[in-house]
C-alpha atoms as a PDB file:
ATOM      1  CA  UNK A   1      61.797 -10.296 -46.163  1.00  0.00           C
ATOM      2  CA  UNK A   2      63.721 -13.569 -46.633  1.00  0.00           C
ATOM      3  CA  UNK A   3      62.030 -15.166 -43.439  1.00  0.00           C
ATOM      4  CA  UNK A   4      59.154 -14.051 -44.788  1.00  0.00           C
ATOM      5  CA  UNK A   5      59.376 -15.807 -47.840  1.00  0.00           C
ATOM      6  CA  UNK A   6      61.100 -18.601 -46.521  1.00  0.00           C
ATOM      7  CA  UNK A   7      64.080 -18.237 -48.214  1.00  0.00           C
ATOM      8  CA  UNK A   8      68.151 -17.293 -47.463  1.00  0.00           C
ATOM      9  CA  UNK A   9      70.695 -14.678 -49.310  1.00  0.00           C
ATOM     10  CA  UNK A  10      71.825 -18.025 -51.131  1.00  0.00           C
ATOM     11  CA  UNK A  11      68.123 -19.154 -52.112  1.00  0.00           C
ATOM     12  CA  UNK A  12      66.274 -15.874 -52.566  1.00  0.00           C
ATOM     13  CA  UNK A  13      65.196 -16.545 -55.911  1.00  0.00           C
ATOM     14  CA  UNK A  14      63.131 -19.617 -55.103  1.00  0.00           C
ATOM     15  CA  UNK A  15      60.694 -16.885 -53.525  1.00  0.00           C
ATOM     16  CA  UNK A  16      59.199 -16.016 -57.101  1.00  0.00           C
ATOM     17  CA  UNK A  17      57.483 -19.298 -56.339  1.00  0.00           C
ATOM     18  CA  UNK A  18      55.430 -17.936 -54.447  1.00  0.00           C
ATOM     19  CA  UNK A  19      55.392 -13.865 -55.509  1.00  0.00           C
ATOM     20  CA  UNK A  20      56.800 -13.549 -58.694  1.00  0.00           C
ATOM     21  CA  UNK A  21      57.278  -9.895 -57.737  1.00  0.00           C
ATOM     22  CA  UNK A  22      59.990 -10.922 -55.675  1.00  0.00           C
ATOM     23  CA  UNK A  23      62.435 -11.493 -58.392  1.00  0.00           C
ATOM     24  CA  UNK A  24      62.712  -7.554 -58.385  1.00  0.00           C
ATOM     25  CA  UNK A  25      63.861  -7.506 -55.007  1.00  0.00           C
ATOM     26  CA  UNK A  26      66.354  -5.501 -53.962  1.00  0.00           C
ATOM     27  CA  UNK A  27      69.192  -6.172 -51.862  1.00  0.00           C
ATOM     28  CA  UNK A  28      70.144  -4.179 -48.367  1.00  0.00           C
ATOM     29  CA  UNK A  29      73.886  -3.407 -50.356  1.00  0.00           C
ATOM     30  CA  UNK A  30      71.749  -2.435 -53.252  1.00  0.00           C
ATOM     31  CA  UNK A  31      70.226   0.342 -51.224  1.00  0.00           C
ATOM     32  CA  UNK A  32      73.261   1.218 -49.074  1.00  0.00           C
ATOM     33  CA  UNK A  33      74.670   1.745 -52.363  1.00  0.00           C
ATOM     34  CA  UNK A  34      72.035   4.553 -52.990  1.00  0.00           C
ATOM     35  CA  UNK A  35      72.624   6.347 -50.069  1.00  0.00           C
ATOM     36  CA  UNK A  36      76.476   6.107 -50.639  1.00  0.00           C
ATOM     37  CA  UNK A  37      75.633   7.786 -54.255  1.00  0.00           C
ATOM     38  CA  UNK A  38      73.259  10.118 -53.178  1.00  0.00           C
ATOM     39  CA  UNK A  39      75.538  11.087 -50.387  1.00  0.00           C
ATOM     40  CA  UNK A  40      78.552  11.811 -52.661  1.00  0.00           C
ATOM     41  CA  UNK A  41      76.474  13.831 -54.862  1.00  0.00           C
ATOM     42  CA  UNK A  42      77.874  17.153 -54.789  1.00  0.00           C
ATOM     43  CA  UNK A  43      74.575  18.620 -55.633  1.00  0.00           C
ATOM     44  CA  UNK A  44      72.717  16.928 -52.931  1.00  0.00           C
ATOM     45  CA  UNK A  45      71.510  19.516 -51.613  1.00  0.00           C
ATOM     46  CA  UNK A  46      69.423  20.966 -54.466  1.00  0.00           C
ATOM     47  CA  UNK A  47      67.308  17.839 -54.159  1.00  0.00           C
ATOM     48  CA  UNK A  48      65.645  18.470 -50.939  1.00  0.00           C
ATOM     49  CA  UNK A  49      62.269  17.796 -49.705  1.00  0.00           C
ATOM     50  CA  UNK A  50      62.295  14.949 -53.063  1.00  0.00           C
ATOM     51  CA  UNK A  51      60.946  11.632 -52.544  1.00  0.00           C
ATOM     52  CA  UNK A  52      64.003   9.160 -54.332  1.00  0.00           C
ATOM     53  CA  UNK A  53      63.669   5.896 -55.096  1.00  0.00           C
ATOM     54  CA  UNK A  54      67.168   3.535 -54.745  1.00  0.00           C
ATOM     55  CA  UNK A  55      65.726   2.477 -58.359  1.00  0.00           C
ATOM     56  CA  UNK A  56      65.939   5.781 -59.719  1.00  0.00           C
ATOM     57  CA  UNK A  57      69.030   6.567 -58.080  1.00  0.00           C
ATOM     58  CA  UNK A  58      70.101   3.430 -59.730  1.00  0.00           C
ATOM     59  CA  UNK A  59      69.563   4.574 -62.806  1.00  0.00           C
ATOM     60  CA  UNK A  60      70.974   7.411 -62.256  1.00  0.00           C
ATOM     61  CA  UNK A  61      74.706   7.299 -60.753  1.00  0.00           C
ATOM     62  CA  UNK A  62      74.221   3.790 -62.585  1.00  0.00           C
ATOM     63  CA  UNK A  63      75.489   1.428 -59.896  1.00  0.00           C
ATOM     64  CA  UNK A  64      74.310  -2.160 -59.674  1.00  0.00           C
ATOM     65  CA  UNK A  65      73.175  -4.685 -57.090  1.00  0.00           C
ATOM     66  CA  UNK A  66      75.610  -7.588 -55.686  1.00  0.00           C
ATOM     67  CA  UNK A  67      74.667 -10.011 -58.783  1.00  0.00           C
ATOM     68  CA  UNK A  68      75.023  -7.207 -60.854  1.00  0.00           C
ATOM     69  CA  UNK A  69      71.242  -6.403 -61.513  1.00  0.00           C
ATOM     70  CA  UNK A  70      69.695  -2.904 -61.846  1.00  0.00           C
ATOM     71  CA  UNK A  71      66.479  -3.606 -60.011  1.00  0.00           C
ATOM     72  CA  UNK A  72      64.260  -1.244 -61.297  1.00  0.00           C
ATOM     73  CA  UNK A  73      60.526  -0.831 -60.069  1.00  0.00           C
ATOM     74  CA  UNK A  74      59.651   1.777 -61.664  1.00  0.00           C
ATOM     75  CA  UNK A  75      60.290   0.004 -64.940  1.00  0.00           C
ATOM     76  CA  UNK A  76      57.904  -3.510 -64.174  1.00  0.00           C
ATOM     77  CA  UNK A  77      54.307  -3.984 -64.274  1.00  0.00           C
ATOM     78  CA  UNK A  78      53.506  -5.218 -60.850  1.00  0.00           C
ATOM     79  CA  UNK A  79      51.224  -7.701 -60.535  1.00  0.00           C
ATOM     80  CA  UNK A  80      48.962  -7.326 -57.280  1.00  0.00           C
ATOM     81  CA  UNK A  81      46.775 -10.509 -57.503  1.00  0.00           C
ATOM     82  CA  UNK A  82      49.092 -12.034 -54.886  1.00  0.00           C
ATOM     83  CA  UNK A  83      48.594  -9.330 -52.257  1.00  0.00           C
ATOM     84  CA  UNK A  84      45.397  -9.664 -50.459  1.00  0.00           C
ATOM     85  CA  UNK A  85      42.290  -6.974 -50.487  1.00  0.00           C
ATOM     86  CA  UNK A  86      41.509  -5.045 -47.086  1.00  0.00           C
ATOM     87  CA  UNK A  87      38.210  -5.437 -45.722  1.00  0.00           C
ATOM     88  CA  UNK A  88      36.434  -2.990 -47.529  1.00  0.00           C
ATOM     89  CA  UNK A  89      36.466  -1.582 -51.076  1.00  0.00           C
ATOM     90  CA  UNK A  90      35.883   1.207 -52.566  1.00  0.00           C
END
């Protein structure tokens, strides 16, 4: 993702220049974090066959990213007029 935008861990916020969506990014400790939480839940297994976000779980065992963010997508209004349209629409 930081290729991508053409940015590094130490620069990463110069790529809401070009998606400002980016700013909600998430880092890879951010979701290792999640699974670490999730994992040491000791009613893990009562969530089965969910679908979990590392936002929600965020929220919920209330750990943070590196700098200390929350990122939370479930909380934003996205904005899509960045992303491109397929061929076709519907």
């Amino acid at each position: 993702m930081l290729e991508r935008f053409g940015v590094t861990e130490e620069t990463w916020r110069e790529g809401a220049k070009k998606d400002k969506n980016f700013m909600e990014s998430e880092s890879p400790l951010f979701v290792g974090r999640a699974v670490a939480a999730f994992a040491g839940d000791p009613a893990i297994l009562e969530r089965s066959g969910q679908l979990l976000s590392s936002w929600e779980l965020g929220r919920e065992y209330r750990f943070t990213d590196a700098d200390g963010r929350r990122p939370d997508w479930g909380a934003i209004k996205i904005d899509f007029s960045s992303i491109r349209r397929s061929c076709c629409s519907f």
